[in-house]
Protein backbone atom coordinates (compact mmCIF):
# COMPACT_ATOMS: atom_id res chain seq x y z
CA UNK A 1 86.43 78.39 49.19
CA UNK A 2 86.45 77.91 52.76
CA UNK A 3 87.88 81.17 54.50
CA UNK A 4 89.89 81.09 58.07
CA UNK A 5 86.99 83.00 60.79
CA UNK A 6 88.92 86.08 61.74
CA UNK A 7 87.37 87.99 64.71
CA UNK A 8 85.88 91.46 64.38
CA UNK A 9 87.00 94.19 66.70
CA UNK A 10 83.44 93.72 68.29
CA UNK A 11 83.42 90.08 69.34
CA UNK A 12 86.93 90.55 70.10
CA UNK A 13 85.91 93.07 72.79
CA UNK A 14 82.95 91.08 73.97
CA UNK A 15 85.11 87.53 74.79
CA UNK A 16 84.56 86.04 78.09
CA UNK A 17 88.37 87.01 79.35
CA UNK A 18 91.97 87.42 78.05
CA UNK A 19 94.03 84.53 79.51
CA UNK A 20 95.91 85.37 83.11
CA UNK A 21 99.59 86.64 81.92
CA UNK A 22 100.86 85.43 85.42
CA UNK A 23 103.01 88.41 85.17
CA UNK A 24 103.19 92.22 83.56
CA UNK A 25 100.84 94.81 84.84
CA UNK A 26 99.57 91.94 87.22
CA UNK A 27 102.32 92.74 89.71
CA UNK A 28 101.67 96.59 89.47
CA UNK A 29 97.65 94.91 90.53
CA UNK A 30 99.79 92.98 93.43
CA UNK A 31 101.29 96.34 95.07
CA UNK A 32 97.64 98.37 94.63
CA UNK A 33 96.54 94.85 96.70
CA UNK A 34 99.53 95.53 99.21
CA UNK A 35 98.54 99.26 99.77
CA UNK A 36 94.88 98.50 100.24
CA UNK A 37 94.84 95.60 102.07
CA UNK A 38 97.48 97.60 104.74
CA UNK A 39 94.98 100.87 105.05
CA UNK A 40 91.95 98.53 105.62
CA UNK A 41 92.86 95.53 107.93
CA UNK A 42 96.04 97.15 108.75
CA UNK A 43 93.97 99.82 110.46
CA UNK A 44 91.38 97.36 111.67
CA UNK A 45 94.42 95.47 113.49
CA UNK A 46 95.78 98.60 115.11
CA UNK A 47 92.74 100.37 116.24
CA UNK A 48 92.99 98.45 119.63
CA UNK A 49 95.46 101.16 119.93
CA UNK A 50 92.29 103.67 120.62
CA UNK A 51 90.26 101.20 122.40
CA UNK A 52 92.12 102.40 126.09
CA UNK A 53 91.82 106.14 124.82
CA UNK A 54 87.64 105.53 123.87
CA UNK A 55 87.38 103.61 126.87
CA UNK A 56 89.01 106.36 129.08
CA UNK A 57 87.26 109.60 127.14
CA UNK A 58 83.99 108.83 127.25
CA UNK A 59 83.46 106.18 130.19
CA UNK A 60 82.55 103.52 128.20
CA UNK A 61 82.20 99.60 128.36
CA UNK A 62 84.44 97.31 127.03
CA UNK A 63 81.88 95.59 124.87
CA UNK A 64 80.50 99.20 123.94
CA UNK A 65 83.66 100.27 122.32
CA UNK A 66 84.33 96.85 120.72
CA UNK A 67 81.23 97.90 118.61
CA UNK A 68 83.07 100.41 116.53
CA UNK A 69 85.59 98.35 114.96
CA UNK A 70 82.61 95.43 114.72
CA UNK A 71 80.61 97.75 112.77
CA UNK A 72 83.47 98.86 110.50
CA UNK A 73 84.26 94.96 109.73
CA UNK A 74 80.76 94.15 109.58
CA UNK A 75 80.02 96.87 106.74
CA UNK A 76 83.16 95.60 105.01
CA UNK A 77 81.27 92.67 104.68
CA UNK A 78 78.00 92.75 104.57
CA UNK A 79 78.06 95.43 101.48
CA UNK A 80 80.71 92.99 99.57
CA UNK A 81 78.08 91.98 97.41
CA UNK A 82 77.03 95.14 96.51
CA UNK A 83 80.98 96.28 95.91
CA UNK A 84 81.34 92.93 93.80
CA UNK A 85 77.48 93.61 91.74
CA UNK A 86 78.72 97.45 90.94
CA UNK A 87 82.52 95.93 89.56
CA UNK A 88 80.42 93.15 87.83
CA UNK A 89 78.32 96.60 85.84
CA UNK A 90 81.06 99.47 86.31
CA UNK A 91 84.71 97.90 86.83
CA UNK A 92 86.58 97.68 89.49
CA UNK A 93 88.79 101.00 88.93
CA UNK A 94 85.56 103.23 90.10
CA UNK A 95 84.56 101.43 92.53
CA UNK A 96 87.80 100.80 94.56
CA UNK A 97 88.44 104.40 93.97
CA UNK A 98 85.05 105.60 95.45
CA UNK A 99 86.01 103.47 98.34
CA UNK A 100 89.32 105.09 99.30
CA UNK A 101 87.28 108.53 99.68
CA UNK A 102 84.80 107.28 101.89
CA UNK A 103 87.20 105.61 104.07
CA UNK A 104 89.10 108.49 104.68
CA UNK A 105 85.99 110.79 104.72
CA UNK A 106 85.12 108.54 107.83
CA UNK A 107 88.44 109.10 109.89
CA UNK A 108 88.20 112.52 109.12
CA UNK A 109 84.32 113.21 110.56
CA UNK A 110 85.27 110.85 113.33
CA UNK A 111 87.91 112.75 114.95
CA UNK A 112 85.39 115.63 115.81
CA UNK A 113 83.11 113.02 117.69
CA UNK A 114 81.33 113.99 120.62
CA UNK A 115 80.25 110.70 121.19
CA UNK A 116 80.31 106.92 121.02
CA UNK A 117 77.42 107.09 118.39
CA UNK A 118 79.40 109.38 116.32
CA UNK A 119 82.43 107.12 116.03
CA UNK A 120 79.75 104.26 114.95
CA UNK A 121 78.60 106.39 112.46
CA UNK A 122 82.14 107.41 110.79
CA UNK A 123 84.81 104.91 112.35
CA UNK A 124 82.21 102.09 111.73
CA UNK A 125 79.15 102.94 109.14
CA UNK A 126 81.20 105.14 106.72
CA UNK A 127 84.98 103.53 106.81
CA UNK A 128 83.24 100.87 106.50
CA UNK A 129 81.54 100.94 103.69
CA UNK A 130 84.47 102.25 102.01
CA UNK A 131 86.57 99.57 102.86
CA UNK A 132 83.85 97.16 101.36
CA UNK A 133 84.22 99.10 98.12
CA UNK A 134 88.00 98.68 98.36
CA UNK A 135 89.19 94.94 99.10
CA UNK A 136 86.66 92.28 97.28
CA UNK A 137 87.34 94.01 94.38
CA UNK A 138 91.20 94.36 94.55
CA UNK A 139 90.95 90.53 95.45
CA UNK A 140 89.27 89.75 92.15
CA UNK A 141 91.59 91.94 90.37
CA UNK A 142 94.96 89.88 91.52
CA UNK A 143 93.15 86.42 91.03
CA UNK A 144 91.84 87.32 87.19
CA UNK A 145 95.55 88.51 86.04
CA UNK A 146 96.93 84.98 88.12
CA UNK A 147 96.36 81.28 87.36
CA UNK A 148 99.82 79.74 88.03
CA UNK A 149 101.08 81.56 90.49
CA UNK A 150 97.89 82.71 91.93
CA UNK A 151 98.87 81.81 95.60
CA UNK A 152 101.81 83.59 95.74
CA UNK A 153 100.38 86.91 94.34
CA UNK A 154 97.81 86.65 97.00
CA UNK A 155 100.31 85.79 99.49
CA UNK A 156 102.73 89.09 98.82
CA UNK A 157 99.78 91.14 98.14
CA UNK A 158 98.43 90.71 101.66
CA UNK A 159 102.14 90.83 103.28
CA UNK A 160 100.87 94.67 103.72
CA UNK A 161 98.68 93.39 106.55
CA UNK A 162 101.27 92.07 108.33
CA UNK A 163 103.76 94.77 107.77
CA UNK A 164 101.33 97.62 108.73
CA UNK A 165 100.35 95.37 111.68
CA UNK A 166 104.30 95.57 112.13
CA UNK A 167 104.21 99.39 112.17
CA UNK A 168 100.86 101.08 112.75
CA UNK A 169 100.55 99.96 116.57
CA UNK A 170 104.01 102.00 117.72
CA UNK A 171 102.77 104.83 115.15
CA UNK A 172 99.08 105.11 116.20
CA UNK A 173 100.31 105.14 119.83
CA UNK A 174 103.01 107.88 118.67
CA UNK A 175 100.13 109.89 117.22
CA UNK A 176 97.76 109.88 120.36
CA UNK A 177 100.21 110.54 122.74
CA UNK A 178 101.85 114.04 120.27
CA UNK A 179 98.20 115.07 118.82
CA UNK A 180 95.62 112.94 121.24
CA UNK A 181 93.05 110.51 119.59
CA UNK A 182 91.45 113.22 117.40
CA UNK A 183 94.65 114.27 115.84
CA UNK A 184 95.37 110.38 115.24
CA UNK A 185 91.99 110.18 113.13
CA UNK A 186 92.98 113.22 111.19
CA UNK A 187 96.29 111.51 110.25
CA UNK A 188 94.34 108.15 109.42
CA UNK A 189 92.17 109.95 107.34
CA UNK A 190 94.81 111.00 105.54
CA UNK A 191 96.78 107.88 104.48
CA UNK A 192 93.43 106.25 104.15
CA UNK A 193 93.03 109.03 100.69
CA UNK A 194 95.81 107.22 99.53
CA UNK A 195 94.13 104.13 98.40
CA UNK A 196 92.11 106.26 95.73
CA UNK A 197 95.51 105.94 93.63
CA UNK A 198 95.29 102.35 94.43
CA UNK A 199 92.11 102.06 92.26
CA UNK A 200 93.87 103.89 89.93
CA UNK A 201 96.16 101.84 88.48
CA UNK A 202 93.97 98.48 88.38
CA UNK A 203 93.80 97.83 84.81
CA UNK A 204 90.95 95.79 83.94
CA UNK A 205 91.57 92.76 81.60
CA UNK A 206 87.94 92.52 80.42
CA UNK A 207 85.09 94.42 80.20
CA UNK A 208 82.65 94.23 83.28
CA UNK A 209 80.99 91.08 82.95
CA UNK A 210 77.38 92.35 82.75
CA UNK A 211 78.21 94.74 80.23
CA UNK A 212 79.48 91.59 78.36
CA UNK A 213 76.13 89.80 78.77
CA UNK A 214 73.96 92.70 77.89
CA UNK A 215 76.52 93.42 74.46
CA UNK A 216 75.91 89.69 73.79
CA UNK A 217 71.89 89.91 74.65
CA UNK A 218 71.27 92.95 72.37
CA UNK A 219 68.57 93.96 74.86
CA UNK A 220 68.37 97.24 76.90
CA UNK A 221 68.56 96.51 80.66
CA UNK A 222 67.58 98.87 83.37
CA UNK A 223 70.74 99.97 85.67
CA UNK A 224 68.67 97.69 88.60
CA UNK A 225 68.71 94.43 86.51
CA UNK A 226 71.83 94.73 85.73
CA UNK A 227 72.86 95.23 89.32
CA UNK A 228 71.19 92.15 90.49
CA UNK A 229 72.83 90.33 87.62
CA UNK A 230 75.61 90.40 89.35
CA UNK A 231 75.15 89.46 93.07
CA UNK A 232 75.29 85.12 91.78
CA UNK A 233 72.40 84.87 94.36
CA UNK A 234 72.19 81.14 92.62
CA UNK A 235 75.50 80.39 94.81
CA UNK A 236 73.08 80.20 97.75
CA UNK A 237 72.33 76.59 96.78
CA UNK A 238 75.74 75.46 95.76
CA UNK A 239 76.24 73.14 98.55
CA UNK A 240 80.60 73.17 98.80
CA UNK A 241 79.82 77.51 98.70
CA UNK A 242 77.20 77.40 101.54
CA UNK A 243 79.12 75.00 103.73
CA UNK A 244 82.50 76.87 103.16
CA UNK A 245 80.77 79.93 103.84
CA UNK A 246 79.27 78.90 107.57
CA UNK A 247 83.43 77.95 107.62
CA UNK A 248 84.59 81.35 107.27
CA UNK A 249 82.14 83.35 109.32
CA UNK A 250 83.31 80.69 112.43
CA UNK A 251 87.06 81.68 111.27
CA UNK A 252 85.67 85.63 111.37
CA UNK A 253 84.28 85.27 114.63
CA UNK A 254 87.82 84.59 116.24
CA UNK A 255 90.08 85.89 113.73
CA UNK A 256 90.01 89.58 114.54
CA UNK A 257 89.29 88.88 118.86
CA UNK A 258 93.32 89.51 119.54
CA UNK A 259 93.29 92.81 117.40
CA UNK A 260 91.15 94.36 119.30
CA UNK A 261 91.46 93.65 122.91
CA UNK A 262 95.26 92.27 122.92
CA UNK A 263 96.85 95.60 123.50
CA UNK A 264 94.36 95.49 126.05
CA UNK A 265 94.76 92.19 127.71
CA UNK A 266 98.60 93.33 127.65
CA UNK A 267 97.81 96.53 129.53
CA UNK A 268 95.61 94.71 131.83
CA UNK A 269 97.97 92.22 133.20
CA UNK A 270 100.90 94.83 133.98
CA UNK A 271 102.48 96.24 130.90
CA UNK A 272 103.47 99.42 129.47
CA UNK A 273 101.84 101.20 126.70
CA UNK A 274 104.72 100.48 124.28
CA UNK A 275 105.17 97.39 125.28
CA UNK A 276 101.42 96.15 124.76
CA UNK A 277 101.63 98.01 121.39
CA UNK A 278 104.76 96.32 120.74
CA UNK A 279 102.82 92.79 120.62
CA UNK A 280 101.30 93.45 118.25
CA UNK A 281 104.20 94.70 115.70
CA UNK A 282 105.94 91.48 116.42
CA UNK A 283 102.82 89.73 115.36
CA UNK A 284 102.83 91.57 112.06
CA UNK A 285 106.11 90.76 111.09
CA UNK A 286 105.82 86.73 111.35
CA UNK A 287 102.20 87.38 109.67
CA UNK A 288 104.55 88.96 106.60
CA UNK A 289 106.25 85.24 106.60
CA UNK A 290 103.65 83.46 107.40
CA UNK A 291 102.06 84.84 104.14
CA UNK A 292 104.74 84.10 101.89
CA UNK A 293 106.03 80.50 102.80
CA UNK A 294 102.35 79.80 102.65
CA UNK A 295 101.90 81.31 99.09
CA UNK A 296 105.17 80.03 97.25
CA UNK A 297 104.52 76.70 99.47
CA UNK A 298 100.69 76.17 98.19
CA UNK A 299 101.88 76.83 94.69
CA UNK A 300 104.46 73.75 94.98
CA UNK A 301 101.60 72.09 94.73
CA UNK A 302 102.47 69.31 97.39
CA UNK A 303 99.28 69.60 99.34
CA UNK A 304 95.93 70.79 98.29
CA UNK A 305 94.82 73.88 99.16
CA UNK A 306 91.72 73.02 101.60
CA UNK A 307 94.26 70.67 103.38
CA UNK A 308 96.64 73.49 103.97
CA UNK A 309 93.80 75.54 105.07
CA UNK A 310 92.62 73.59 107.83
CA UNK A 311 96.56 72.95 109.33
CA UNK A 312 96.93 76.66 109.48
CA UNK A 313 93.29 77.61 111.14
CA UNK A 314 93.81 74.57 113.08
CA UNK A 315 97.12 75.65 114.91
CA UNK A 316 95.92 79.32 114.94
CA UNK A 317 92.93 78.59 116.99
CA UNK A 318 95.12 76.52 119.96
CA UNK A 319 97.71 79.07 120.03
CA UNK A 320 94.78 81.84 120.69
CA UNK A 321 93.71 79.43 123.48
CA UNK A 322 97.04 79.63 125.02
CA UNK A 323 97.28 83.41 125.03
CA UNK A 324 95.63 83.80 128.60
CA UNK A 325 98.52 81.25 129.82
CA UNK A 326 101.31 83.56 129.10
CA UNK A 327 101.74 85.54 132.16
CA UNK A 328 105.32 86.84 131.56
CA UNK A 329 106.81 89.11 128.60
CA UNK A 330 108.76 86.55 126.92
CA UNK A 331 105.95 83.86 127.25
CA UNK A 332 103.16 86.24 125.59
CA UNK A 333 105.84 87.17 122.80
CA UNK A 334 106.44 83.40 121.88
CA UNK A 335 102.78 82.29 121.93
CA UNK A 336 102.26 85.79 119.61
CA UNK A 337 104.53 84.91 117.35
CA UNK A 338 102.67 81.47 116.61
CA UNK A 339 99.86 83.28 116.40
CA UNK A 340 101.29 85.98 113.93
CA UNK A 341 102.61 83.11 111.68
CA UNK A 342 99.25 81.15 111.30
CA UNK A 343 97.10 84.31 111.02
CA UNK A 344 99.13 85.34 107.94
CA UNK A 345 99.77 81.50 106.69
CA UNK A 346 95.84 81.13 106.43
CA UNK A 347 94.98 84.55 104.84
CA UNK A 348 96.11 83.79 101.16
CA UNK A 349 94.48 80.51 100.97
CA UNK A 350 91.19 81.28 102.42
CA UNK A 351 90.42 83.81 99.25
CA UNK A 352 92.78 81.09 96.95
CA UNK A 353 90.48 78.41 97.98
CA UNK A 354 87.02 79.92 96.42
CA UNK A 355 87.89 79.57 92.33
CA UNK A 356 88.46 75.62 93.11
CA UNK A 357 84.86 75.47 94.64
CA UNK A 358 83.07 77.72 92.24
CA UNK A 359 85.19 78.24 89.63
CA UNK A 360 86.81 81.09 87.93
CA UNK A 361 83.46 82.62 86.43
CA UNK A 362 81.71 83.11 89.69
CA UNK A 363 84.85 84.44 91.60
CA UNK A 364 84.02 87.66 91.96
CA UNK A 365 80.26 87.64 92.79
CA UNK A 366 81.20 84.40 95.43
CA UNK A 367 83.77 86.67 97.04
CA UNK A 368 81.17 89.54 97.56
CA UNK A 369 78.40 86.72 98.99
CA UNK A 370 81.36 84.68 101.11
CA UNK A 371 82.33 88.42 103.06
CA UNK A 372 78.43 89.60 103.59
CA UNK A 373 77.97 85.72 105.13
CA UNK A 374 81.07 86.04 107.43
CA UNK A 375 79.79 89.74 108.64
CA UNK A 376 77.52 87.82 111.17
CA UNK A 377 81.12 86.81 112.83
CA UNK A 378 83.09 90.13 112.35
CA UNK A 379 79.93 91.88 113.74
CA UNK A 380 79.75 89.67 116.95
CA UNK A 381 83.17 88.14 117.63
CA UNK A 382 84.52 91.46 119.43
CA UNK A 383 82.02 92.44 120.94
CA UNK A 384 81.20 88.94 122.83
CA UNK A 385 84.75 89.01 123.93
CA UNK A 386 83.97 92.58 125.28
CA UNK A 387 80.83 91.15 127.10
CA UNK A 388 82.94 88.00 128.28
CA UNK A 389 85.53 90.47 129.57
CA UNK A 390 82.87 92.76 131.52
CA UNK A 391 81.27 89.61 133.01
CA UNK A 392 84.84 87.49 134.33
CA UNK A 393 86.97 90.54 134.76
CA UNK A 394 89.43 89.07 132.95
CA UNK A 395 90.11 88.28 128.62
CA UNK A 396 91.04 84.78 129.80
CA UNK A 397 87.09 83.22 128.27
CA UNK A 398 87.75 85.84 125.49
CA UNK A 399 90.58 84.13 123.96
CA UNK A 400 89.74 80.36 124.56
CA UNK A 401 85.96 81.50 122.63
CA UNK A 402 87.96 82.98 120.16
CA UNK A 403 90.63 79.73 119.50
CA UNK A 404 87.12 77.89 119.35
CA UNK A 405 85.45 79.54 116.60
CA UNK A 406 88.86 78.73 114.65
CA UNK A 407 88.58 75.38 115.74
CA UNK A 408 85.20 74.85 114.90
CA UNK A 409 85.64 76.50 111.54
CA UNK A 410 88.01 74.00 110.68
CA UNK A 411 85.62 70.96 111.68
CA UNK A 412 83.28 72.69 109.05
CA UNK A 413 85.73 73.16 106.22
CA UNK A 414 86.54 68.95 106.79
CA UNK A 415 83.32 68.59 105.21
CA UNK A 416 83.45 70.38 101.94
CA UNK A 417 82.75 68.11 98.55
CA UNK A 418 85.83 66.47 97.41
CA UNK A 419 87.81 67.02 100.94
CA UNK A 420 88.99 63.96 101.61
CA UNK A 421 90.25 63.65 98.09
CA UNK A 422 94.56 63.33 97.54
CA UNK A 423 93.44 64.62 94.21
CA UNK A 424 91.99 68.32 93.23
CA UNK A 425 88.15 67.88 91.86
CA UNK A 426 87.24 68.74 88.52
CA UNK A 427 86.81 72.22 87.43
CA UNK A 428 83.08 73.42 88.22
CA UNK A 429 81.09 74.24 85.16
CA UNK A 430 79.69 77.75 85.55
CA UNK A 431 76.83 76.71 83.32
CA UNK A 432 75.60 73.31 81.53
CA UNK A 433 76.03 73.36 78.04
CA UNK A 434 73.19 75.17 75.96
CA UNK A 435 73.62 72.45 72.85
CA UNK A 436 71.11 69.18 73.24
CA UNK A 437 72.17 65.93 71.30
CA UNK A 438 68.64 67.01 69.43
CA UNK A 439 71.16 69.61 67.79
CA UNK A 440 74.31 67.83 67.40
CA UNK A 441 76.68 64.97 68.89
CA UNK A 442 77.87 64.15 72.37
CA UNK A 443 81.32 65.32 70.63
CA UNK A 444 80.11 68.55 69.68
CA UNK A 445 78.19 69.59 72.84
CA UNK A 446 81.31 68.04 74.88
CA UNK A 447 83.53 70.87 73.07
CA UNK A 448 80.95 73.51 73.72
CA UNK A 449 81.64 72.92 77.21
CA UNK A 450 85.40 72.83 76.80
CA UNK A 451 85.03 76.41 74.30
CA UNK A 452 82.67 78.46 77.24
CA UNK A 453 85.79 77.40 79.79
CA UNK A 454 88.79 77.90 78.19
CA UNK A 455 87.65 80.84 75.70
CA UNK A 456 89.57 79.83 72.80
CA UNK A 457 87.59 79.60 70.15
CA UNK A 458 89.33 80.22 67.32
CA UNK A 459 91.50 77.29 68.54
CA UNK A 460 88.76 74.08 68.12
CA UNK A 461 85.54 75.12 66.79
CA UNK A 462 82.09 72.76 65.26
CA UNK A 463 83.02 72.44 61.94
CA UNK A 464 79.35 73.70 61.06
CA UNK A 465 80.43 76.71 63.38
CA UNK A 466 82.59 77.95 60.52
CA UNK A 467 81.45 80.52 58.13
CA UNK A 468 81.49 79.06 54.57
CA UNK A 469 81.95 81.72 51.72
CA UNK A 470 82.33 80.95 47.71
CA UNK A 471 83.99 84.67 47.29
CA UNK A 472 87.99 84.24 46.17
C-alpha cells in the first residue's frame, strides 16, 4: 500500500529553513538588534564628540583625525563578508559574540594611546573589526525570523541608533570633561562588552547554511572551502546587486560626513560645547521616528520599497546641502531635524531592499558583499570633508560634497532592474532548477522550482518522489 512520507529527524534537521514566525523569539532577535546597532553606529555618531579633544591633544589635522572613525567604519565593512562567510559555517551566536569582545577590547587599549597611530590601531583596526562581526549578522538574524512585517522589525531594531545618537553626545561630552578622553574610552569599552549578551540570545532558526550543504553532500570539506562557500562571490555578476551596490557606497560616502565634523562645524561657527553636542541628540530623536513611520509605512505596502528609498536619500542629501546656510541656533536645529528624520527614514529600507533583489537565500552572504563594497565610501567620505575643511577654512564644501554623494546615490538606485515598475518583480530564483524535461515534465520541473523556494515539501511533491512500500 502506498504509505504517507514522514520525515526522519535527520532530513528534518537538514531543511533549507523553518518558515519566518513574524513574531515569538523574533522580537527578543529585534532588541539584541536595538542594543547592537546603538553600541556600533551609536558610537560611530558620537565620536565627533572626541574629534575637538584628538584635535587639541596631539596637534593634529582635521583630515588626520577624521581617519580614525574612517578606519573603524571601513573595517566594519570591508570584513562583512568574512563576518557573513563564518555565520554561513559557525552561526551567528559566535560570531556576534566574538565581536562584542573585540570592540570593547579596542576602546579599552585605545584610551592608553600615545599617539594618533595608536587610536588607528584600536579605535579604528580593532573596534572595527568587531563591529563587522557584530551588525551583518544581527541584520540577517531579524530578516530570517521576519517576512510580513520585516520592515517594521528593521525599523524598531535600528531606533537604537537614533536614541543613542539622542543620548551618547551629552554623555560622551559628560565623560571627557569628569574623567578626560582616556577615561571616556575606558567607559566605552565597557558598554561596548555588553553586546557579547547580545549574541547571546540570537537563536538560530536553521542550521548554518554550509553545514546544511556539506550534511546534504556527504563529502568532507576542509574548514577553507567551506569558508569560501559562503562569501556568494557569484553576486558579483548579478547586475540589480552590482548596480545597487555602487548606490550604497555613494549613500556611505555622505551618510556619516555630519557625524563626524557637525559638533565641529557647530563649535566652529560660535557655539558652546553643549550646545554643538546638543545637535546632535536632537538629530537622534527624529532619526527614532523617522525609523518607525518609515517601517510600519513600507509595510502598508502603498509604495514599493526602492521608491521609498530614493524619496528619503533624495531629501536627506538637500537638507545636508543646506546645513552650511544655517547661521543661527534655531536655523541649524530645523535644518537638523530634517536631516535626523531622513537619515533614520532611509536606514530600514536600505538593508529591507536587498531580499527583493537577490532573494531570501543569498541575504546574508549579499549583506556581507553590499558593506565590504560601500567601505570605499565610509573609508573616504570623512576624511575628504576633513581635507575640504583644511583647504577652505570652512565645512561649508564639506556638507554640499556630502548632500551630493546622497544625491548621486539616488540617480544610481533609479536604475536598478524592475525600477520603474508600479508592481514588485518576481521573486529571484537562487538557483535554476536541477530537473531537465529529459527527466520529467515542464509540470514537474516547474514544482521543483516552487519546492527549493518555499521548502514545503511534504505539502506538493512528484508523485514518483513518493516512497512506494507493499509492507501493511
Amino acid at each position: 500500500m502506498m504509505e504517507k512520507p514522514q520525515k526522519t529527524q535527520e532530513e528534518e534537521q537538514s531543511s533549507p529553513q523553518m518558515a519566518a514566525p513574524d513574531g515569538g523569539w523574533g522580537w527578543v532577535v529585534v532588541g539584541s538588534l536595538f542594543f547592537s546597532s546603538a553600541l556600533v553606529f551609536g558610537l560611530i555618531r558620537s565620536l565627533g564628540v572626541f574629534f575637538v579633544e584628538f584635535v587639541q591633544y596631539f596637534g593634529e589635522s582635521a583630515q588626520a583625525v577624521s581617519w580614525i572613525t574612517s578606519i573603524g567604519l571601513a573595517m566594519q565593512q570591508l570584513l562583512s563578508p568574512i563576518a557573513a562567510a563564518t555565520s554561513n559555517v559557525y552561526g551567528t551566536r559566535p560570531v556576534v559574540m566574538m565581536g562584542g569582545f573585540l570592540s570593547g577590547l579596542g576602546f579599552i587599549l585605545a584610551s592608553q594611546a600615545t599617539s594618533l597611530s595608536h587610536l588607528y590601531l584600536t579605535m579604528g583596526l580593532i573596534s572595527g573589526i568587531g563591529w563587522a562581526l557584530i551588525f551583518t549578522p544581527t541584520v540577517a538574524s531579524v530578516m530570517q525570523y521576519f517576512t510580513l512585517r520585516r520592515s517594521l522589525a528593521m525599523g524598531l531594531g535600528f531606533t537604537g541608533i537614533g536614541l543613542s545618537s539622542f543620548a551618547f553626545s551629552p554623555l560622551f561630552q559628560y565623560l571627557v570633561d569628569a574623567y578626560a578622553w582616556r577615561g571616556a574610552l575606558l567607559v566605552l569599552g565597557g558598554l561596548s562588552f555588553n553586546m557579547i549578551a547580545c549574541g547571546a540570545v540570537i537563536r538560530p532558526l536553521r542550521k548554518p547554511k554550509v553545514v546544511l550543504k556539506t550534511e546534504n553532500s556527504k563529502l568532507n570539506k576542509s574548514l577553507f572551502s567551506r569558508i569560501c562557500e559562503g562569501f556568494e562571490f557569484s553576486l558579483l555578476s548579478h547586475r540589480g546587486f552590482v548596480t545597487y551596490s555602487a548606490a550604497i557606497t555613494f549613500f556611505n560616502a555622505g551618510y556619516f560626513i555630519p557625524y563626524v565634523h557637525l559638533v565641529a562645524h557647530s563649535r566652529h561657527i560660535g557655539f558652546t560645547e553643549y550646545q554643538a553636542a546638543s545637535i546632535i541628540s536632537v538629530t537622534g530623536v527624529v532619526d527614532i521616528l523617522g525609523r518607525v513611520f518609515s517601517g510600519w509605512f513600507s509595510d502598508l505596502g502603498k509604495m514599493r520599497m526602492p521608491h521609498m528609498l530614493v524619496v528619503w536619500t533624495g531629501l536627506l542629501g538637500f537638507s545636508l546641502m543646506l546645513i552650511p546656510t544655517a547661521v543661527d541656533y534655531s536655523g541649524l536645529i530645523v535644518v537638523s531635524l530634517v536631516y535626523g528624520f531622513c537619515a533614520g527614514a532611509m536606514t530600514p529600507l536600505a538593508f529591507a531592499v536587498v531580499p527583493e533583489i537577490v532573494g531570501m537565500e543569498r541575504m546574508l552572504g549579499a549583506l556581507g558583499l553590499l558593506q565590504l563594497i560601500e567601505s570605499v565610501g565610509g573609508l573616504l567620505g570623512a576624511p575628504l570633508s576633513g581635507w575640504l575643511k583644511d583647504y577652505t577654512g570652512t565645512y561649508t564644501v564639506s556638507f554640499i560634497a556630502a548632500g551630493s554623494f546622497l544625491v548621486l546615490g539616488t540617480l544610481v538606485t533609479m536604475t536598478l532592474p524592475y525600477f520603474w515598475s508600479c508592481t514588485a518583480p518576481p521573486p529571484p530564483s537562487p538557483s535554476p532548477p536541477k530537473r531537465t524535461f529529459q527527466d520529467g515534465s515542464i509540470e514537474d520541473g516547474l514544482l521543483t522550482q516552487t519546492l527549493s523556494s518555499n521548502s514545503a515539501p511534504d505539502t506538493l511533491c512528484p508523485l514518483k518522489d513518493i516512497p512506494y512500500s507493499d509492507k501493511e
